[in-house]
Protein backbone atom coordinates (compact mmCIF):
# COMPACT_ATOMS: atom_id res chain seq x y z
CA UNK A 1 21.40 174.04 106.80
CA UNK A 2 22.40 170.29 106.82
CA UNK A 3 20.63 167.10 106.51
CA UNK A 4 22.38 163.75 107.77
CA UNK A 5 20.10 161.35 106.17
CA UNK A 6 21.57 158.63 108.08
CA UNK A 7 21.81 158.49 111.48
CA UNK A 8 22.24 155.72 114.62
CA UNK A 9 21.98 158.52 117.72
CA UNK A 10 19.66 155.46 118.79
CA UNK A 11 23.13 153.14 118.88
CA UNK A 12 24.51 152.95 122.83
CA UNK A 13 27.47 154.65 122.11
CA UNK A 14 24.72 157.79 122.38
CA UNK A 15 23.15 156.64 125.89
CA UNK A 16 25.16 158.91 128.12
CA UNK A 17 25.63 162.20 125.94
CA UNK A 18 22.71 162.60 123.20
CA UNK A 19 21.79 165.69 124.26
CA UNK A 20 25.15 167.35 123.95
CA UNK A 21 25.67 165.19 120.33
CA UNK A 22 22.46 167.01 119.18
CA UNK A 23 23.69 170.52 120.61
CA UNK A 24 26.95 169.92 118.54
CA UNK A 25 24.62 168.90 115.71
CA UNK A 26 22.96 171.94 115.84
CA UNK A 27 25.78 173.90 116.40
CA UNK A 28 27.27 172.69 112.89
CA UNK A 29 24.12 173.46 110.95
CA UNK A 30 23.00 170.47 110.98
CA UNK A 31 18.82 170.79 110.82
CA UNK A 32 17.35 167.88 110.12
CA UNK A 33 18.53 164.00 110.94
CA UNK A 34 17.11 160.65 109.90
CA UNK A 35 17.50 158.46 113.13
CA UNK A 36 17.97 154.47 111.26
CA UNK A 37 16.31 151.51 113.23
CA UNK A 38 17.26 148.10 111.66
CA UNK A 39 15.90 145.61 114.42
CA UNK A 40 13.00 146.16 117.55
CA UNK A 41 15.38 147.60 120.24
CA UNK A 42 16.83 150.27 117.52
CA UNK A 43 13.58 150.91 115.91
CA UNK A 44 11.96 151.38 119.31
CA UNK A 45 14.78 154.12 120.34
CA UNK A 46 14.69 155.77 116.68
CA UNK A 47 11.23 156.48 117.87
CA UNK A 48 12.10 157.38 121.39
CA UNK A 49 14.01 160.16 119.93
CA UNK A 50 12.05 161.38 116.94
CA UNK A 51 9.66 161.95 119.82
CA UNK A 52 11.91 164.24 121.69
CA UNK A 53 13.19 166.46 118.82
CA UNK A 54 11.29 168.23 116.22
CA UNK A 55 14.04 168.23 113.24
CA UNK A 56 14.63 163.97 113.52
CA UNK A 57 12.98 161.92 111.89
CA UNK A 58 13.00 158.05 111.90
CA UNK A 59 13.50 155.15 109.04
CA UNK A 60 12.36 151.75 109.90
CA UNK A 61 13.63 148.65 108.67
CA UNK A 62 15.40 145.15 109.34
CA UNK A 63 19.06 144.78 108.91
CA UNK A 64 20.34 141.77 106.29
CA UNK A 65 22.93 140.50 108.89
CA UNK A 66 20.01 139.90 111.07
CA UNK A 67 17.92 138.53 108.71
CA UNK A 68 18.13 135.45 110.05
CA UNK A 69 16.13 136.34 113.15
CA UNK A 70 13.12 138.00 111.69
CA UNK A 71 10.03 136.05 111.83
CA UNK A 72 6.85 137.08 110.51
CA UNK A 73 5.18 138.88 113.32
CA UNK A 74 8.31 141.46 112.95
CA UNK A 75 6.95 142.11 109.38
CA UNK A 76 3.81 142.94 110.73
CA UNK A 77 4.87 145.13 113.71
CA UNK A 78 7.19 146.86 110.87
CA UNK A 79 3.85 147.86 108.68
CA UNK A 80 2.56 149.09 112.58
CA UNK A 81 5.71 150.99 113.25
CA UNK A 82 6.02 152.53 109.53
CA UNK A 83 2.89 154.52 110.31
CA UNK A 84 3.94 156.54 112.81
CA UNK A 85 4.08 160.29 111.28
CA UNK A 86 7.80 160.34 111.84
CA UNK A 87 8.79 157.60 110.13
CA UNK A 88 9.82 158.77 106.49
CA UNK A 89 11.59 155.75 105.09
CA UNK A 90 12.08 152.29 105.18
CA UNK A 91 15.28 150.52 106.19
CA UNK A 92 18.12 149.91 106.23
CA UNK A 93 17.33 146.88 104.34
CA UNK A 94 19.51 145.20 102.04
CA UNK A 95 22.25 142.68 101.50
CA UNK A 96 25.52 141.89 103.25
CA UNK A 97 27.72 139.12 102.16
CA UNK A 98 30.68 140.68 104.21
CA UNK A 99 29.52 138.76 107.57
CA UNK A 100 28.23 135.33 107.43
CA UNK A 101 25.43 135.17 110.14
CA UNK A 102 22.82 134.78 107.80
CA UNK A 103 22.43 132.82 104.46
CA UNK A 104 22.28 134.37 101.19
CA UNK A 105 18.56 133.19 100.59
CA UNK A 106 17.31 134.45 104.25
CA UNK A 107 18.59 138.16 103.12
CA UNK A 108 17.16 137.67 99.74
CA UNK A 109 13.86 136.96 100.72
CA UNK A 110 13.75 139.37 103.79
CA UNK A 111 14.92 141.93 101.63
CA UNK A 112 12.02 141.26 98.74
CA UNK A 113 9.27 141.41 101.74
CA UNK A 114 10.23 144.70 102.73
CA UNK A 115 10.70 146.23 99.44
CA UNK A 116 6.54 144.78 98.75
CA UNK A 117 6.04 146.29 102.25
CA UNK A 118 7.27 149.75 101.12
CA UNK A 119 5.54 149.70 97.87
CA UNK A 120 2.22 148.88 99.37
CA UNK A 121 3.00 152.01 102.07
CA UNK A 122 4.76 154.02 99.55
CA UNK A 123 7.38 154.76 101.76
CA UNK A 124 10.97 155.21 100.26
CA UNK A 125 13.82 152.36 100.97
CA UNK A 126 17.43 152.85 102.73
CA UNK A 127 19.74 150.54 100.64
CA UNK A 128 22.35 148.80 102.84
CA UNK A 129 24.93 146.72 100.08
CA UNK A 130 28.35 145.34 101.41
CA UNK A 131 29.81 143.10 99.15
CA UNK A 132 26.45 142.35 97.50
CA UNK A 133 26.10 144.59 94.31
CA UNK A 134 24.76 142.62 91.40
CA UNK A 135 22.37 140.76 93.38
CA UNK A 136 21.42 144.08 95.11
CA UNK A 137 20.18 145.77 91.50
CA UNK A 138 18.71 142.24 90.34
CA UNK A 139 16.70 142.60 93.24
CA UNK A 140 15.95 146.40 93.19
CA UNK A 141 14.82 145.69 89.35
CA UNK A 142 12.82 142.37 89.76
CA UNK A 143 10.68 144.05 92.54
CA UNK A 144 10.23 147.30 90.60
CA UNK A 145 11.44 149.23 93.44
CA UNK A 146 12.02 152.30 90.73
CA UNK A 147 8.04 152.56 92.07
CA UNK A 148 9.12 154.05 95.43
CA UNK A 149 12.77 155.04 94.78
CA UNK A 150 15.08 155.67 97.77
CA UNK A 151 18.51 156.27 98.99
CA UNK A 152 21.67 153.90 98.21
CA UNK A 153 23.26 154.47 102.01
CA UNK A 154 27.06 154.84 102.23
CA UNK A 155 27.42 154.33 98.36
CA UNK A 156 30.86 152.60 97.55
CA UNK A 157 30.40 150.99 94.15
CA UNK A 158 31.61 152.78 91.13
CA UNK A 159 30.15 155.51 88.95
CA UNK A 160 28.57 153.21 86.69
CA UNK A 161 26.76 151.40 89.19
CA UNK A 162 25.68 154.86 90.42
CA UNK A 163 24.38 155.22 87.00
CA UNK A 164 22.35 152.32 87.28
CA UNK A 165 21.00 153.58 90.54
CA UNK A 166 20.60 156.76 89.38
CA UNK A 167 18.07 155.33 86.99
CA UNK A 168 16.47 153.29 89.21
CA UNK A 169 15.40 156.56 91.09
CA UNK A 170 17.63 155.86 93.64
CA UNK A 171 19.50 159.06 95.51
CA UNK A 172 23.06 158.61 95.68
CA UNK A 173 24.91 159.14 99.77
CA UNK A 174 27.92 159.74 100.67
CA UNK A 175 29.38 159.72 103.86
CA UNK A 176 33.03 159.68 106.08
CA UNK A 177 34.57 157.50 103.50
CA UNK A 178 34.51 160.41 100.29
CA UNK A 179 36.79 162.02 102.43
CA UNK A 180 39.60 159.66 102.82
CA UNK A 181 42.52 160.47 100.92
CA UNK A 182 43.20 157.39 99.16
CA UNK A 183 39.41 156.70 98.63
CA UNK A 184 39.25 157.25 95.04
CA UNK A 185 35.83 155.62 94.26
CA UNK A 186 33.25 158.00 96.04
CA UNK A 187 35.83 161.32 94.58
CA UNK A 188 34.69 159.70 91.43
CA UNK A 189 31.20 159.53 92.40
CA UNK A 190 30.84 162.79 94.08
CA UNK A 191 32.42 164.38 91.11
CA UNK A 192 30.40 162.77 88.62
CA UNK A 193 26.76 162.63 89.95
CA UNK A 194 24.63 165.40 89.37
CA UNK A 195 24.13 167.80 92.33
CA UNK A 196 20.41 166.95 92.39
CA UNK A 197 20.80 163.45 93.10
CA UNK A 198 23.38 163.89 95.89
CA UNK A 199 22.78 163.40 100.10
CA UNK A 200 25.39 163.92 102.63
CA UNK A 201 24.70 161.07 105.68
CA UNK A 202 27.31 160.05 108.85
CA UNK A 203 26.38 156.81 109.35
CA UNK A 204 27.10 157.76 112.87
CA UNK A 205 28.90 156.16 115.02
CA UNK A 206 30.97 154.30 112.26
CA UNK A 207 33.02 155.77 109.38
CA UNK A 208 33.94 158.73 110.86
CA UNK A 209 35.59 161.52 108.31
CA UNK A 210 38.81 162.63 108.23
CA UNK A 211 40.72 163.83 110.25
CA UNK A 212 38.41 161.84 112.96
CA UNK A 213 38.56 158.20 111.02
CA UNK A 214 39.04 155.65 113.35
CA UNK A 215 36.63 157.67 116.17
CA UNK A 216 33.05 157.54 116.97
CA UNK A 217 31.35 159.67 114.18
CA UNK A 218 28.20 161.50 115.13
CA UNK A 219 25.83 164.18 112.88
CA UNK A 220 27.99 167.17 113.52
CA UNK A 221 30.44 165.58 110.95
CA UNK A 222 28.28 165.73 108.53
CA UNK A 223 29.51 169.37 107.62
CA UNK A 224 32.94 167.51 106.62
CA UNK A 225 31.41 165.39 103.94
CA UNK A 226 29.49 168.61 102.53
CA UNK A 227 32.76 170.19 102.36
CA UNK A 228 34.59 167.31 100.61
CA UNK A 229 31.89 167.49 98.10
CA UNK A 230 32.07 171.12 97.63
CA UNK A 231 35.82 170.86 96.89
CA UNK A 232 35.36 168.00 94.59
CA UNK A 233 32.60 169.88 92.54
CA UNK A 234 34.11 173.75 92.90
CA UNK A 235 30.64 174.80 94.68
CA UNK A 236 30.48 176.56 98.22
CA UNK A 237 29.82 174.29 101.37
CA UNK A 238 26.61 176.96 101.33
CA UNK A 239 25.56 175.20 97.87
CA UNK A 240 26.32 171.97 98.75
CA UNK A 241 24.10 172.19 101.64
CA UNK A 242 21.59 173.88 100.57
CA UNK A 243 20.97 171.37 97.71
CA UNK A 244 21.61 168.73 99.45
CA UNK A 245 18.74 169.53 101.90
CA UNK A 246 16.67 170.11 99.11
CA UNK A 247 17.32 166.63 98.05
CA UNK A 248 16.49 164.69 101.31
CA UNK A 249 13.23 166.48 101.73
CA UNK A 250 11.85 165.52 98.35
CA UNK A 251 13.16 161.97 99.08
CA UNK A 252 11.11 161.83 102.05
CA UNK A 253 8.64 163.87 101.90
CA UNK A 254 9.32 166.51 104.10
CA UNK A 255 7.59 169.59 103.55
């Protein structure tokens, strides 16, 4: 019984075969999905689809490489959107310095509003970091955001910054990348953070695992990272899974 906590089934790449992605899904044990919307035409699909299948479930939010384009009325549709009973989380939110669409400052601020947003909902938050990790935590500790906790998406820093997370009550996720041979950061990571505070995501359709990397990911793949992890931490793919599961459910409040 798997859980990819992060999901884009709602991306196009999905538009002609979703229905066979989720069979495969299925097929590999996966059980539950969280479906990420990070603008209106993703967010509006997220919740297409968490209308069509019982075990997905939707996180809303506003990506920082778009930050630039949100005005205030998508704030307020986000509060409207964030109250559908699907919707367990919010993001991805976050900051990417990697692309240069929009300015440092834009992100920054977006980023603060929808941290207040979640707090006020008490929803927890989908971190999204590229190239962006100090300010990320200076952020994450001005706002308090240890209030409402979340999930540090696709974590690539080091083991001490998942430290720092850790006691933020942040979850820690991996995904594709802890199963590239020479990526020895998330081994490190996967190895050294307790089971307890672990999720297994795809990030689907990028960052496929081995021996798919380069390919479109989807959830099915999911099962790869669980195994990686198992490996790393001498546990059975059963254990992994099964605690990993456990995890995502108290995250987001899934009974």
């Amino acid at each position: 019984m798997l859980f990819d906590t992060h999901c884009h089934v709602n991306d196009e790449q999905f538009a002609e075969d979703l229905e066979a992605t989720m069979e495969r899904a299925s097929a590999a044990g996966v059980q539950y999905m969280v479906v990420v919307g990070f603008d209106r035409p993703t967010i509006e699909k997220a919740l297409e689809i968490v209308e069509r299948y019982d075990h997905v479930y939707a996180s809303v939010g506003w990506h920082p490489v778009d930050a630039i384009d949100m005005q205030e009325e998508d704030l307020v549709w986000l509060e409207e959107v964030a109250g559908h009973p699907k919707v367990v989380a919010l993001g991805e939110m976050g900051l990417d310095y990697h692309w240069d669409k929009s300015p440092k400052e834009v992100q920054k601020k977006v980023f603060r509003k929808q941290i207040q947003l979640a707090k006020r909902l008490n929803l927890p938050i989908i971190i999204h970091n590229r190239e962006a990790t100090e300010d990320i935590i200076t952020i994450l500790r001005e706002e308090k955001a240890e209030q409402v906790g979340g999930i540090m998406h696709c974590f690539s820093g080091s083991p001490e910054i998942a430290q720092e997370c850790l006691a933020m009550n942040f979850y820690i996720s991996l995904g594709g990348p802890v199963t590239f041979k020479n990526a020895k950061k998330p081994k490190e990571v996967a190895i050294q953070v307790p089971m307890d505070r672990l999720l297994v995501e795809t990030d689907c359709p990028y960052l496929a695992p081995h021996p798919y990397r380069g390919k479109r990911n989807e959830p099915a793949y999911v099962k790869l990272v669980a195994e990686q992890i198992a490996e790393l931490k001498g546990l059975s793919i059963q254990e992994v899974a099964q605690q990993t599961t456990a995890n995502a459910k108290k995250v987001f409040g899934i009974d």
